[in-house]
Structure formats: C-alpha cells, structure tokens
Protein backbone atom coordinates (compact mmCIF):
# COMPACT_ATOMS: atom_id res chain seq x y z
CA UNK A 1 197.00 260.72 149.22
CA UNK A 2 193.44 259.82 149.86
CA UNK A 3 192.82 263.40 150.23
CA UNK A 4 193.94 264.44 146.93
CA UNK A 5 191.92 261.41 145.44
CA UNK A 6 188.50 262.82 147.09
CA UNK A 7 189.42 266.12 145.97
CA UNK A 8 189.94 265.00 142.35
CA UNK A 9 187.04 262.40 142.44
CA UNK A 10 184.91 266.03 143.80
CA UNK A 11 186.03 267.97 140.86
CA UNK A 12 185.32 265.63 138.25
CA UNK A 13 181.53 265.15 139.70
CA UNK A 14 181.56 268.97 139.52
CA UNK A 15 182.51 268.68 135.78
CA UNK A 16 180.17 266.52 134.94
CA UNK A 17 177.42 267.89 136.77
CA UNK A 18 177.89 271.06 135.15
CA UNK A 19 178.14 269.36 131.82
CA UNK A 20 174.97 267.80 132.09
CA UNK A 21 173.28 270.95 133.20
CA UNK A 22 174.47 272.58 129.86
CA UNK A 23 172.95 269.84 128.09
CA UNK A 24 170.13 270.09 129.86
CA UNK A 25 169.40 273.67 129.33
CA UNK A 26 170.19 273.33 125.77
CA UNK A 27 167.66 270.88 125.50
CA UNK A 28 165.22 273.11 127.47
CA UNK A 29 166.23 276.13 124.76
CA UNK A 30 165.58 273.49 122.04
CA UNK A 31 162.40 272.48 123.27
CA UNK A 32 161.19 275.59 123.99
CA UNK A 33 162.26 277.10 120.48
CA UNK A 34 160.48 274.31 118.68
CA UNK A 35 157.31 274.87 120.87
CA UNK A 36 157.39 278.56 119.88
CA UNK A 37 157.50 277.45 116.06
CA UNK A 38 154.73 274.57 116.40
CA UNK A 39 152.87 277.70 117.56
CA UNK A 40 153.16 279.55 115.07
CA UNK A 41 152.89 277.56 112.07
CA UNK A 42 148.87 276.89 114.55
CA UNK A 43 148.21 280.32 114.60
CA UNK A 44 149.22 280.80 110.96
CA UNK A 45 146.95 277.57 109.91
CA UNK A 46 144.31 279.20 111.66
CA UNK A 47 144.27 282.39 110.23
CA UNK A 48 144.44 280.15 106.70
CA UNK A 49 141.54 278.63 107.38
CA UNK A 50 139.51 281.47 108.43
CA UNK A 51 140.32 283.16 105.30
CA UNK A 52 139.47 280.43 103.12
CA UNK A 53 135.93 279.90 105.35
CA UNK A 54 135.64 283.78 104.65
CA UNK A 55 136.20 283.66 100.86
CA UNK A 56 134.04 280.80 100.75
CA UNK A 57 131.03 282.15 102.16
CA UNK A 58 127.95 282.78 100.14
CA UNK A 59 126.05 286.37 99.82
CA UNK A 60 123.64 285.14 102.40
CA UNK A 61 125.52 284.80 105.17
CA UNK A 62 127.30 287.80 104.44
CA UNK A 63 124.39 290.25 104.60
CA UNK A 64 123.38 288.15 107.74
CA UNK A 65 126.79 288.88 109.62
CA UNK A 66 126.67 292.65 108.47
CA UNK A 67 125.57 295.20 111.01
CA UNK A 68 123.26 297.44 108.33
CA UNK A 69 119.82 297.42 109.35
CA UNK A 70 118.24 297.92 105.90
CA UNK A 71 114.98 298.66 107.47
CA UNK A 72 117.02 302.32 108.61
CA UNK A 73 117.09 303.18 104.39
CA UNK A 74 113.59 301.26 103.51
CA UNK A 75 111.33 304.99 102.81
C-alpha cells in the first residue's frame, strides 16, 4: 500500500511539473513574440522619423550633405 501511494504521489508531481513547464514555455513564446513586435513597431518609428527629418530639411543642408564638389564644374 504505501508503495502504490509514493508511486501515485510521484506521478502526479510529474504531471504537474510538466504542466508548469508548458506554461512556462508558453509564456517564454509569448514574451518573446511580443518582444519581436515591440521591435518592430521601434524600427518602424524610426524609419518614420527619419523620413519626416528628411522631408523636412531645408535646401541648405541638402547641398551640404551632397557629395558634388561644385568647384569640379566652376570653368
């Protein structure tokens, strides 16, 4: 008798052992999903705002940025 109740009592910690590992990868997929999309929705805010910094920019700094040495057409 008190063998069958250790083995039973054994299985049962087995059960839920394994159950909580489920839940606990689950959670770990979960977490790692919703990292992935905070991430993205970063990288696509970024890319926003250097557009709008982009569109925004005056004539000046334009030419400044640009690689044409207008010294090379000057005659």
């Amino acid at each position: 008798m008190k063998k069958q109740k250790s083995a039973e009592k054994h299985r049962l910690q087995d059960d839920l052992q394994s159950d909580i590992k489920a839940k606990l990868q689950q959670m770990k997929s979960e977490l790692k999903a919703e990292n992935e999309k905070k991430q993205e929705r970063e990288k696509a805010e970024q890319i926003r705002k250097r557009k709008e910094i982009e569109k925004n920019k005056s004539f000046e700094e334009l030419l400044n940025e640009s690689n044409l040495d207008w010294h090379q057409y000057k005659k």
